[in-house]
N, C-alpha and C. Protein backbone atom coordinates (compact mmCIF):
# COMPACT_ATOMS: atom_id res chain seq x y z
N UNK A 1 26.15 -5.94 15.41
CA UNK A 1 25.96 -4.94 14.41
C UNK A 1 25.60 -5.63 13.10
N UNK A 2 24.65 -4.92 12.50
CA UNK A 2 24.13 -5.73 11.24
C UNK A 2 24.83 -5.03 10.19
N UNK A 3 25.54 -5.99 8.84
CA UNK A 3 26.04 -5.30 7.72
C UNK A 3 25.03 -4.80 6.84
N UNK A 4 25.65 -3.60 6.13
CA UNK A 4 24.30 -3.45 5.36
C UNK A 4 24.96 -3.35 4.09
N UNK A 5 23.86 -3.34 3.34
CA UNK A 5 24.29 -4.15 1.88
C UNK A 5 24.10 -2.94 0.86
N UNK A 6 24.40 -2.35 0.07
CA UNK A 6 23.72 -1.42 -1.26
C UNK A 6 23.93 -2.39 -2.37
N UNK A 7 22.94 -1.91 -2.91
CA UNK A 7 22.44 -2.60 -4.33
C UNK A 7 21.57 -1.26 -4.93
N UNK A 8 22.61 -1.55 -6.35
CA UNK A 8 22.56 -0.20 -7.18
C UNK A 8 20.94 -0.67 -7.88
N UNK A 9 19.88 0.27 -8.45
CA UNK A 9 18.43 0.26 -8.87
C UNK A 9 18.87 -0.30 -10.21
N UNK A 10 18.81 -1.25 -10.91
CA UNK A 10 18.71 -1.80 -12.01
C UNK A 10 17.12 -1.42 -13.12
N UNK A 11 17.24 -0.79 -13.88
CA UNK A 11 16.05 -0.97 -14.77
C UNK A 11 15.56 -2.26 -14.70
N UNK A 12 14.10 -1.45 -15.22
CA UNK A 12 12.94 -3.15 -15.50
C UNK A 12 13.75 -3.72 -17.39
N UNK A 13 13.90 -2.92 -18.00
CA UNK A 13 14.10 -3.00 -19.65
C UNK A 13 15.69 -3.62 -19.19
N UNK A 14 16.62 -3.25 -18.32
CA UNK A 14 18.10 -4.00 -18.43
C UNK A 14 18.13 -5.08 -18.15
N UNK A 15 17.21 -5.82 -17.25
CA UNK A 15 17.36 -6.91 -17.00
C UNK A 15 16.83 -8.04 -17.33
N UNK A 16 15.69 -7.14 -18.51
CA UNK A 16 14.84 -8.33 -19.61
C UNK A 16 16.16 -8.55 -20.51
N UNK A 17 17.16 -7.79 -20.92
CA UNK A 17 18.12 -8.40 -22.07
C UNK A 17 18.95 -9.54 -22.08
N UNK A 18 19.35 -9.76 -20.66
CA UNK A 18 20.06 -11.41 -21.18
C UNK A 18 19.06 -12.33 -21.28
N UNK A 19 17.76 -12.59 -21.11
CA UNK A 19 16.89 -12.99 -21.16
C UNK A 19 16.60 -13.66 -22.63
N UNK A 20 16.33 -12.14 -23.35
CA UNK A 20 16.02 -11.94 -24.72
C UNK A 20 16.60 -12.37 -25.85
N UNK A 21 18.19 -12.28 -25.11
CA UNK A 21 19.02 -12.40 -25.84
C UNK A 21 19.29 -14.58 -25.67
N UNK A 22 19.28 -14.65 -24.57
CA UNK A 22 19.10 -16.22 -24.74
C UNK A 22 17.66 -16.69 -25.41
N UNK A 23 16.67 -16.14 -25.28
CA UNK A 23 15.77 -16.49 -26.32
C UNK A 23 15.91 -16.52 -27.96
N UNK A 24 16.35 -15.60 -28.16
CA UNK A 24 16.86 -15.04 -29.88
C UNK A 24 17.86 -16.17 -30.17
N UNK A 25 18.85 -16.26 -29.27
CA UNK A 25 19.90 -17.39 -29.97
C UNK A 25 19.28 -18.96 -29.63
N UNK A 26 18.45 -19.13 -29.25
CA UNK A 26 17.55 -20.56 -28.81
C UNK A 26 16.70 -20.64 -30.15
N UNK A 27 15.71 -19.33 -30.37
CA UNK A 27 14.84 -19.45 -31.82
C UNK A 27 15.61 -19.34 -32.61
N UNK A 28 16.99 -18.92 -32.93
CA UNK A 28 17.69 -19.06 -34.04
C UNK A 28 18.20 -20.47 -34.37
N UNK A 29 18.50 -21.12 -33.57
CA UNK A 29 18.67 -23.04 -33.91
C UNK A 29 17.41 -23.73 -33.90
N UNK A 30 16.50 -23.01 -33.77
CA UNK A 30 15.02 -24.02 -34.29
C UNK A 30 14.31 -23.19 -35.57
N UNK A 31 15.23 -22.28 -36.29
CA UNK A 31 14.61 -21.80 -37.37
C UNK A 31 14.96 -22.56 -38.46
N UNK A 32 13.93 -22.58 -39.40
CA UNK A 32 13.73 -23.32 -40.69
C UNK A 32 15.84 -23.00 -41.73
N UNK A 33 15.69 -23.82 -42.62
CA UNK A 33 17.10 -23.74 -43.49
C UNK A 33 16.52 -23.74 -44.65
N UNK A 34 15.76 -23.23 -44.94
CA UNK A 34 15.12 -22.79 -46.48
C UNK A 34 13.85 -22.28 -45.95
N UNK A 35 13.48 -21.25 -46.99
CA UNK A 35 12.60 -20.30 -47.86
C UNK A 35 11.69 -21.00 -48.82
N UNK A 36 10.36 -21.10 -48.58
CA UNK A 36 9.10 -21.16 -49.83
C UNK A 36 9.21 -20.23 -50.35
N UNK A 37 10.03 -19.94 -51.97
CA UNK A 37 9.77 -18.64 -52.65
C UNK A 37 8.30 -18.22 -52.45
N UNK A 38 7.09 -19.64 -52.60
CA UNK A 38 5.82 -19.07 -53.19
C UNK A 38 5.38 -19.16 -54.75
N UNK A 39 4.09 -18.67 -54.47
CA UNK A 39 3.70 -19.28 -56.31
C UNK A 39 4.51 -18.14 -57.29
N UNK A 40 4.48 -17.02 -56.63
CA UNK A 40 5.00 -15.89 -58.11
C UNK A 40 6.60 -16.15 -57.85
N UNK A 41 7.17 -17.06 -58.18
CA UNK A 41 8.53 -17.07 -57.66
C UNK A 41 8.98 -16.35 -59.26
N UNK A 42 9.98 -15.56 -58.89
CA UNK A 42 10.37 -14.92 -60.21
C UNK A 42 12.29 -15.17 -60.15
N UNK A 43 13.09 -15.78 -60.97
CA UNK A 43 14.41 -15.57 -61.45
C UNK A 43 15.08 -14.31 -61.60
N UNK A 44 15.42 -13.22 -60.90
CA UNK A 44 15.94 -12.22 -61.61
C UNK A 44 16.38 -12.15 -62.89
N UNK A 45 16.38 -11.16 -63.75
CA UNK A 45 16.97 -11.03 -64.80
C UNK A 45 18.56 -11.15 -64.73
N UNK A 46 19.09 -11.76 -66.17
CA UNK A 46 20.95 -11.09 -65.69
C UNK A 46 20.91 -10.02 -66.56
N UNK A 47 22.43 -9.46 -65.63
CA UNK A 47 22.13 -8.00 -66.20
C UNK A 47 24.00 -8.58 -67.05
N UNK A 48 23.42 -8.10 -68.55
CA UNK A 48 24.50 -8.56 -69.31
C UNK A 48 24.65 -6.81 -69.88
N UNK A 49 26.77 -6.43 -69.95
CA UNK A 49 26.97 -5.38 -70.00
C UNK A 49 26.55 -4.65 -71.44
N UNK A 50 25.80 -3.67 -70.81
CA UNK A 50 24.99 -3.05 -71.75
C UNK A 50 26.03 -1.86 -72.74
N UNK A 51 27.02 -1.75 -72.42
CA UNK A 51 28.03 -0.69 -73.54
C UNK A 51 28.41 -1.73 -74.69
N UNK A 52 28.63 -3.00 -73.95
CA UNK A 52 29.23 -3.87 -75.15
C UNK A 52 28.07 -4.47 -76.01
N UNK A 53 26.80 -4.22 -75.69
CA UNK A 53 25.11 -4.52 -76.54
C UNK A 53 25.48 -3.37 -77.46
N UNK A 54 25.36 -2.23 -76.67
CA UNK A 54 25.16 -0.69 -77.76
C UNK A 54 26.05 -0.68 -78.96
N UNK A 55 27.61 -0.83 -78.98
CA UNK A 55 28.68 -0.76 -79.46
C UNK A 55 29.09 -1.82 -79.89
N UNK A 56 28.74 -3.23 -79.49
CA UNK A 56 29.01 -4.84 -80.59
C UNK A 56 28.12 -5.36 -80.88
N UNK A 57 27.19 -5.84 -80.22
CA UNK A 57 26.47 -6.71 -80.52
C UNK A 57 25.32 -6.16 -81.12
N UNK A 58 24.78 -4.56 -80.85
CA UNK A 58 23.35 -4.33 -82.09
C UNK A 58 24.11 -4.27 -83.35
N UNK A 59 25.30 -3.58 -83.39
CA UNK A 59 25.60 -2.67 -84.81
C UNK A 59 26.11 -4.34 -85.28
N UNK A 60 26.82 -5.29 -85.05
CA UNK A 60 27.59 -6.12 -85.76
C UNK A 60 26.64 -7.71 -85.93
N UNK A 61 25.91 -7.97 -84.65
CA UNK A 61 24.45 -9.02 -84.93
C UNK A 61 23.23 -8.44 -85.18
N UNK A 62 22.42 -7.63 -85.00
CA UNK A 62 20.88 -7.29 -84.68
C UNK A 62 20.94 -6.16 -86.29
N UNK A 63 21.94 -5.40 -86.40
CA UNK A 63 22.03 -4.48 -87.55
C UNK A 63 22.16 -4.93 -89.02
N UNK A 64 23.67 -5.78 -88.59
CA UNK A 64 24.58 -6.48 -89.93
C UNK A 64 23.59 -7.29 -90.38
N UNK A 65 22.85 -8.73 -89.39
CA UNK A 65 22.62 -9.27 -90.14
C UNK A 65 20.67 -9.31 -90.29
N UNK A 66 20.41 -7.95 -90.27
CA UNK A 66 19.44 -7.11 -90.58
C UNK A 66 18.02 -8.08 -89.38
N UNK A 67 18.37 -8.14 -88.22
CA UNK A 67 17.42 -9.01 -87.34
C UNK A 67 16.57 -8.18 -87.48
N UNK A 68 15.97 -6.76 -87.78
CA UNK A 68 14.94 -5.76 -87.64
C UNK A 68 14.35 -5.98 -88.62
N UNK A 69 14.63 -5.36 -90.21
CA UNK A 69 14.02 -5.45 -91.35
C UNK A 69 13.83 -6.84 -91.88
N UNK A 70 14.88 -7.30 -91.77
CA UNK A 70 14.79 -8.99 -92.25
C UNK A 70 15.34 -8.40 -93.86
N UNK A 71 15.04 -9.77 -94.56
CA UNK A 71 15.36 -9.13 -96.13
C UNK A 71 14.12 -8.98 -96.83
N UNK A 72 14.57 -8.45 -98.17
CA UNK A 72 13.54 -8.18 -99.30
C UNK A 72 12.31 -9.00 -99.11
N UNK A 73 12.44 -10.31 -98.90
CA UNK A 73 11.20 -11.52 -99.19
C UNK A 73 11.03 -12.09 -97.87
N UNK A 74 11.06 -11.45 -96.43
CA UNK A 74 10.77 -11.52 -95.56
C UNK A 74 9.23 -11.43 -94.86
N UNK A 75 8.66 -10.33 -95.92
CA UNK A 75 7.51 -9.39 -95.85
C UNK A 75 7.13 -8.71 -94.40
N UNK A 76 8.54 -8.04 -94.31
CA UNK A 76 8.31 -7.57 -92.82
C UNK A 76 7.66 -8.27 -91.86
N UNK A 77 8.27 -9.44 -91.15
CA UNK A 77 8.14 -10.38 -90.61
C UNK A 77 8.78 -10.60 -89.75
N UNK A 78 10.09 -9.66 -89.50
CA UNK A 78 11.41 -10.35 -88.51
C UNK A 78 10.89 -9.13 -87.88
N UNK A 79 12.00 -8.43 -86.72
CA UNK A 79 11.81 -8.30 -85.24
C UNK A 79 11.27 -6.58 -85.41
N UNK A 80 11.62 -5.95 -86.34
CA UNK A 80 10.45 -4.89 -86.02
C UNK A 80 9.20 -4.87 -86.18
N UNK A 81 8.67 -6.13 -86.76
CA UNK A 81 7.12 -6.24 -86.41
C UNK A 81 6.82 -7.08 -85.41
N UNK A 82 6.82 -6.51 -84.08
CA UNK A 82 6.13 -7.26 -82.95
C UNK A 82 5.37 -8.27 -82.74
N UNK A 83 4.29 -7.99 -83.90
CA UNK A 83 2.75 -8.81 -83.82
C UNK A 83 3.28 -10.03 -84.72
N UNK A 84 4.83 -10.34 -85.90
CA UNK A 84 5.26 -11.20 -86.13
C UNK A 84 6.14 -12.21 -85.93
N UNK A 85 6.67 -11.59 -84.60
CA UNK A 85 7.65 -12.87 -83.83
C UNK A 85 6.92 -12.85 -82.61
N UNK A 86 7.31 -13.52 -81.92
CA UNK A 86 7.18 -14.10 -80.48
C UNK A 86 7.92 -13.47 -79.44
N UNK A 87 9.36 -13.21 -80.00
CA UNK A 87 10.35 -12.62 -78.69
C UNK A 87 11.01 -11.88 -79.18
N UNK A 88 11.65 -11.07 -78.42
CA UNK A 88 12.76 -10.36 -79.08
C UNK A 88 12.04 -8.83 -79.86
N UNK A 89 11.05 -8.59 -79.82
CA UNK A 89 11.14 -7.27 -80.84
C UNK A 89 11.51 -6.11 -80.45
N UNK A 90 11.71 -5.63 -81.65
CA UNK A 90 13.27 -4.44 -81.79
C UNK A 90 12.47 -3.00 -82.52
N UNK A 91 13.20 -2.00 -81.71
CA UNK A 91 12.72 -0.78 -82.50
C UNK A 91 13.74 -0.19 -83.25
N UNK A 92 13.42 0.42 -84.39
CA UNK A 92 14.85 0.78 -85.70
C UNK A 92 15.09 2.43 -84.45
N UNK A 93 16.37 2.29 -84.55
CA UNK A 93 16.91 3.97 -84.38
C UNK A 93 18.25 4.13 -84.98
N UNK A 94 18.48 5.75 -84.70
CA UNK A 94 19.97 6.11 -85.62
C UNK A 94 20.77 4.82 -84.74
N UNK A 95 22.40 4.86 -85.43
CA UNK A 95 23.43 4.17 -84.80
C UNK A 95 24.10 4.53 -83.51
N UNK A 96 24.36 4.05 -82.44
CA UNK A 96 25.05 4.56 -81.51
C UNK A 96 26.27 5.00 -81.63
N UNK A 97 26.33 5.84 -81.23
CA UNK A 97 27.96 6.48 -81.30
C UNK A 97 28.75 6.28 -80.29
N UNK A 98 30.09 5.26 -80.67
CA UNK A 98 30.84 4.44 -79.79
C UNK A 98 32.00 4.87 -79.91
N UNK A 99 32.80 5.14 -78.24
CA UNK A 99 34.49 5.12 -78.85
C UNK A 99 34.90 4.26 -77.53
N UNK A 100 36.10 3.34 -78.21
CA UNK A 100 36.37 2.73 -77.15
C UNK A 100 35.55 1.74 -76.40
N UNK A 101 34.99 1.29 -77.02
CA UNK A 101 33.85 0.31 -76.20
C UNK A 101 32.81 0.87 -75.78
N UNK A 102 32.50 2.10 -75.82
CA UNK A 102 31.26 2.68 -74.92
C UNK A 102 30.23 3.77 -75.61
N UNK A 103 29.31 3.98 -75.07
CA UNK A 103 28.79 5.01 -76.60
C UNK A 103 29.02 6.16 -75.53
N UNK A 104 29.30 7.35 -76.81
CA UNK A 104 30.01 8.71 -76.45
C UNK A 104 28.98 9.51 -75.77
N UNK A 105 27.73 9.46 -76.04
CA UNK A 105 26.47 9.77 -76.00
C UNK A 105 25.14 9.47 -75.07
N UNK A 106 25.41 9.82 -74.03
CA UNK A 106 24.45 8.90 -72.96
C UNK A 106 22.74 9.19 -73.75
N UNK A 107 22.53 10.07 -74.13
CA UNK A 107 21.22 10.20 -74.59
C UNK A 107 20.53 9.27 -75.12
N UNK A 108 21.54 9.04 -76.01
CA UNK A 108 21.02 8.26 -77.12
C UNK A 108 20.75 6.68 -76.66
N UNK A 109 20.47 6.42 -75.08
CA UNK A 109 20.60 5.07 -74.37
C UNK A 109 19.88 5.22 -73.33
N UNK A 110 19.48 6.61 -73.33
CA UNK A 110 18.77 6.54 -72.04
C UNK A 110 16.89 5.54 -71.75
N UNK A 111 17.15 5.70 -70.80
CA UNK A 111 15.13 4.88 -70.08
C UNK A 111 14.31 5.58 -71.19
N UNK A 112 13.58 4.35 -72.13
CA UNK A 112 12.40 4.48 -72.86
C UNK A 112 12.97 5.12 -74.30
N UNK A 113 14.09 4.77 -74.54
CA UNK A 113 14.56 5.21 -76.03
C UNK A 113 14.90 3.44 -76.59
N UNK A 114 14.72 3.75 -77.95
CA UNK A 114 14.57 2.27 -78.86
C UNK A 114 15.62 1.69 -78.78
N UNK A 115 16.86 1.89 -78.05
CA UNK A 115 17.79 1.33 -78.03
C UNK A 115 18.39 0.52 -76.71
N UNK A 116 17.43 1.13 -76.03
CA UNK A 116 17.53 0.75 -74.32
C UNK A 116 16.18 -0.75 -74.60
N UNK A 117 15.17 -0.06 -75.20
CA UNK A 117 14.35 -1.89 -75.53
C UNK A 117 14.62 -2.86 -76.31
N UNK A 118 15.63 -2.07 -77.18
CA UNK A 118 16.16 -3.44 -78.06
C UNK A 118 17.17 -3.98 -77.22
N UNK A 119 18.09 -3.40 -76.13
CA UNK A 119 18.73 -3.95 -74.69
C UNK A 119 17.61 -5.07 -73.88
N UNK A 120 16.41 -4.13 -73.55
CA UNK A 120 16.04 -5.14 -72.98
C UNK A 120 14.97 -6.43 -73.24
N UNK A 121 15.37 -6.32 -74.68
CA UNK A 121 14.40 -7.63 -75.33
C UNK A 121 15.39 -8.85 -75.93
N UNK A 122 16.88 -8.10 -75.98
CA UNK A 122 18.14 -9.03 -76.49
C UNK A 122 18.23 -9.82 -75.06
N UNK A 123 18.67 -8.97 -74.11
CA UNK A 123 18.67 -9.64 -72.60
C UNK A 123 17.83 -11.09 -72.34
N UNK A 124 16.60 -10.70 -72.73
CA UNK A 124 15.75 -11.49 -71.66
C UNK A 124 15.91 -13.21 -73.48
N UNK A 125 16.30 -12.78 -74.00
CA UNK A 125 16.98 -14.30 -74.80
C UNK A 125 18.17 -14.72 -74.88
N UNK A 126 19.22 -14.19 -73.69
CA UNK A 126 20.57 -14.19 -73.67
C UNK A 126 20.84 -15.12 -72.71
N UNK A 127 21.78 -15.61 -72.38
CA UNK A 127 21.78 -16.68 -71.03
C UNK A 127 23.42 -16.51 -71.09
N UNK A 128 24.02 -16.55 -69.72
CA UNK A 128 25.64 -16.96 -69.30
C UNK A 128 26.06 -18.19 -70.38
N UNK A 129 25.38 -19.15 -70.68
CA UNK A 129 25.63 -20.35 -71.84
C UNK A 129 25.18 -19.79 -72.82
N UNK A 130 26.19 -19.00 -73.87
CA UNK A 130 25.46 -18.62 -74.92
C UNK A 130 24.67 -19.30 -75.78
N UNK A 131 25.59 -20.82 -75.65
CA UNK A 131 25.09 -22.15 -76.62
C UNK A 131 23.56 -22.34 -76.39
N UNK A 132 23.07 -21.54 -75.13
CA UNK A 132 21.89 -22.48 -75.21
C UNK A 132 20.78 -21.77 -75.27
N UNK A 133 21.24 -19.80 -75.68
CA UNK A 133 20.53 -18.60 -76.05
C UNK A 133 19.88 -18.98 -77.05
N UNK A 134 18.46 -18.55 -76.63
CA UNK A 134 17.85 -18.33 -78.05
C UNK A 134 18.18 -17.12 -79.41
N UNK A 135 19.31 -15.81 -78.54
CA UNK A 135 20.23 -15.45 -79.72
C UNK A 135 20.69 -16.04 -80.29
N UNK A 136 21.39 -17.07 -79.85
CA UNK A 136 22.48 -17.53 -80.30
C UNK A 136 22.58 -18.61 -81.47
N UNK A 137 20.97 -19.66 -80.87
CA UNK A 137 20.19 -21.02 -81.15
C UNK A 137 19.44 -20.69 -82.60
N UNK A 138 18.75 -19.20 -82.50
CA UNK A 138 17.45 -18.83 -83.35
C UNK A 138 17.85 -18.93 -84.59
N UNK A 139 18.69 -18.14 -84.56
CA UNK A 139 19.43 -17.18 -86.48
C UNK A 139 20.32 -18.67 -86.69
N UNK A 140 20.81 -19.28 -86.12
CA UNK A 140 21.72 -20.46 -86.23
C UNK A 140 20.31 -21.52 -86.71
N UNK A 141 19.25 -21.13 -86.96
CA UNK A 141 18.36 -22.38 -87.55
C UNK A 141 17.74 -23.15 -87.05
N UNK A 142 17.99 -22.84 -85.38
CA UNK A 142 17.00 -24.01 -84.70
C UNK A 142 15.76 -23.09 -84.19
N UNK A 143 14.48 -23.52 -84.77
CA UNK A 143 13.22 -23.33 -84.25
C UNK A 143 13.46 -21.21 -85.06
N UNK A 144 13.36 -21.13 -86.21
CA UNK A 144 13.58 -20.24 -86.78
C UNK A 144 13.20 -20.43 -87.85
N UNK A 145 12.21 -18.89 -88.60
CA UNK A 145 11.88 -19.27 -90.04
C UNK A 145 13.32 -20.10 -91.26
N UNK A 146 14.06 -19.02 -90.71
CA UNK A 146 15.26 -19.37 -91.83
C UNK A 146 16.79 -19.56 -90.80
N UNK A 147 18.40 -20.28 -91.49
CA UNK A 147 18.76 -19.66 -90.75
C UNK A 147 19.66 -18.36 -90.98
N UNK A 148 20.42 -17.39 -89.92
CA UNK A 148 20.43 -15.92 -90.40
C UNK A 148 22.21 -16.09 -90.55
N UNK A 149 22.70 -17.08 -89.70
CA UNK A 149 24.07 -17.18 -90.07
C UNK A 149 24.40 -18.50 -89.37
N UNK A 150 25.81 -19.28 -89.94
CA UNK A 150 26.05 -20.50 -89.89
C UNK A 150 26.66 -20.19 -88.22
N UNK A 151 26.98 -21.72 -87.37
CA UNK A 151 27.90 -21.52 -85.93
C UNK A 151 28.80 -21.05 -85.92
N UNK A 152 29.18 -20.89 -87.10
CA UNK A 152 30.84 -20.82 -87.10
C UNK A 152 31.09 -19.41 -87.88
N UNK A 153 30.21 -18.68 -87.91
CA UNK A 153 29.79 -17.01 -88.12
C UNK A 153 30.88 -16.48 -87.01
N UNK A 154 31.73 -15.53 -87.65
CA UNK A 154 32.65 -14.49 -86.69
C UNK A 154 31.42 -13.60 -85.31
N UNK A 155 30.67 -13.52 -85.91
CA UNK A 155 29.30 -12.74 -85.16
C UNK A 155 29.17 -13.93 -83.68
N UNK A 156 29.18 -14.84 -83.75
CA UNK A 156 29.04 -16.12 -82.69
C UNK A 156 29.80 -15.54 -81.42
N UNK A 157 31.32 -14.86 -82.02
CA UNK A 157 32.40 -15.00 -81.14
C UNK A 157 31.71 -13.53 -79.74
N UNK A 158 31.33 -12.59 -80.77
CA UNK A 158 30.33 -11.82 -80.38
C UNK A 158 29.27 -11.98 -78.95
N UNK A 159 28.24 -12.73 -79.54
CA UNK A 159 27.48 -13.58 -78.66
C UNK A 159 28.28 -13.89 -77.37
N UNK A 160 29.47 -14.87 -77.52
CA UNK A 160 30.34 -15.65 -76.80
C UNK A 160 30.50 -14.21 -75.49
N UNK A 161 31.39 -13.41 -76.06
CA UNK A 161 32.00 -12.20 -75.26
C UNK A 161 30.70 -11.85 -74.53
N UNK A 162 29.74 -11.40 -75.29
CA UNK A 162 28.51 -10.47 -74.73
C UNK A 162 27.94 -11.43 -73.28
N UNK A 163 28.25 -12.91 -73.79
CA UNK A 163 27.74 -13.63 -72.77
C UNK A 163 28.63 -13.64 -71.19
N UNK A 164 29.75 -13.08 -71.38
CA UNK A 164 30.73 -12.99 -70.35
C UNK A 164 30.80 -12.35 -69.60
N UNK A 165 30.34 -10.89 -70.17
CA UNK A 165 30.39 -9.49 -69.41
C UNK A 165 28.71 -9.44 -68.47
């Protein structure tokens, strides 16, 4: 008497997977350990906290020590004239209205208002090392018409914090 055998119908697609799957983990130990960014390689921006820009750092650096208008014998030269600095330019608006660290007022901060570009033109001269910001570097006298306040300016400590958050 002959035994007879059953054997259950296996798919064509089930029995390509251990297959596949030993292929995938074989090309995964002959894959490269770094990335060519490429020529447009770009740094993300950091994103430095923007309630403590609105509420310390415009009204008490960019306001106080007038980085927009500049002074009397400046001849409109500092950061609200664009076409006269290099970086950084700033558009004048009312004051933000802050309680508690934060402004009360989302409007007044929202996408494409003068206070959201003076955010994002402080940003892009800000660095985690404040020491080595061109905020921080500029008004302090290095590579600056004049300078706007000494290192040791209470406003610095400012900078310092803004650089943290």
């Amino acid at each position: 008497m002959t035994a007879t055998v059953y054997r259950r119908r296996v798919q064509f697609a089930a029995r390509l997977v251990a297959p596949v799957f030993a292929i995938a983990a074989a090309s995964a130990s002959w894959s490269c350990t770094t990335v060519d960014p490429g020529p447009n390689f770009v740094v993300p921006d950091e994103q430095f906290d923007a309630d403590f820009f609105f509420c310390r750092v415009e009204p008490e650096l960019l306001v106080a020590k007038k980085c927009g208008p500049g002074e009397p014998g400046d001849n409109n030269n500092c950061h609200f004239n664009s076409s006269a600095v290099s970086g950084m330019a700033l558009a004048p608006h009312p004051a933000i209205d802050c309680a508690d660290g934060h402004p009360t007022n989302r409007a007044q901060i929202g996408a494409g208002s003068a206070a959201q570009g003076n955010l994002q033109a402080a940003s892009l001269v800000m660095s985690r090392d404040y020491t080595t910001a061109p905020i921080y570097l500029r008004p302090t006298g290095q590579n600056h018409p004049r300078a706007i306040f000494p290192k040791d300016d209470p406003v610095v400590d400012v900078i310092r914090q803004w650089a943290q958050k």
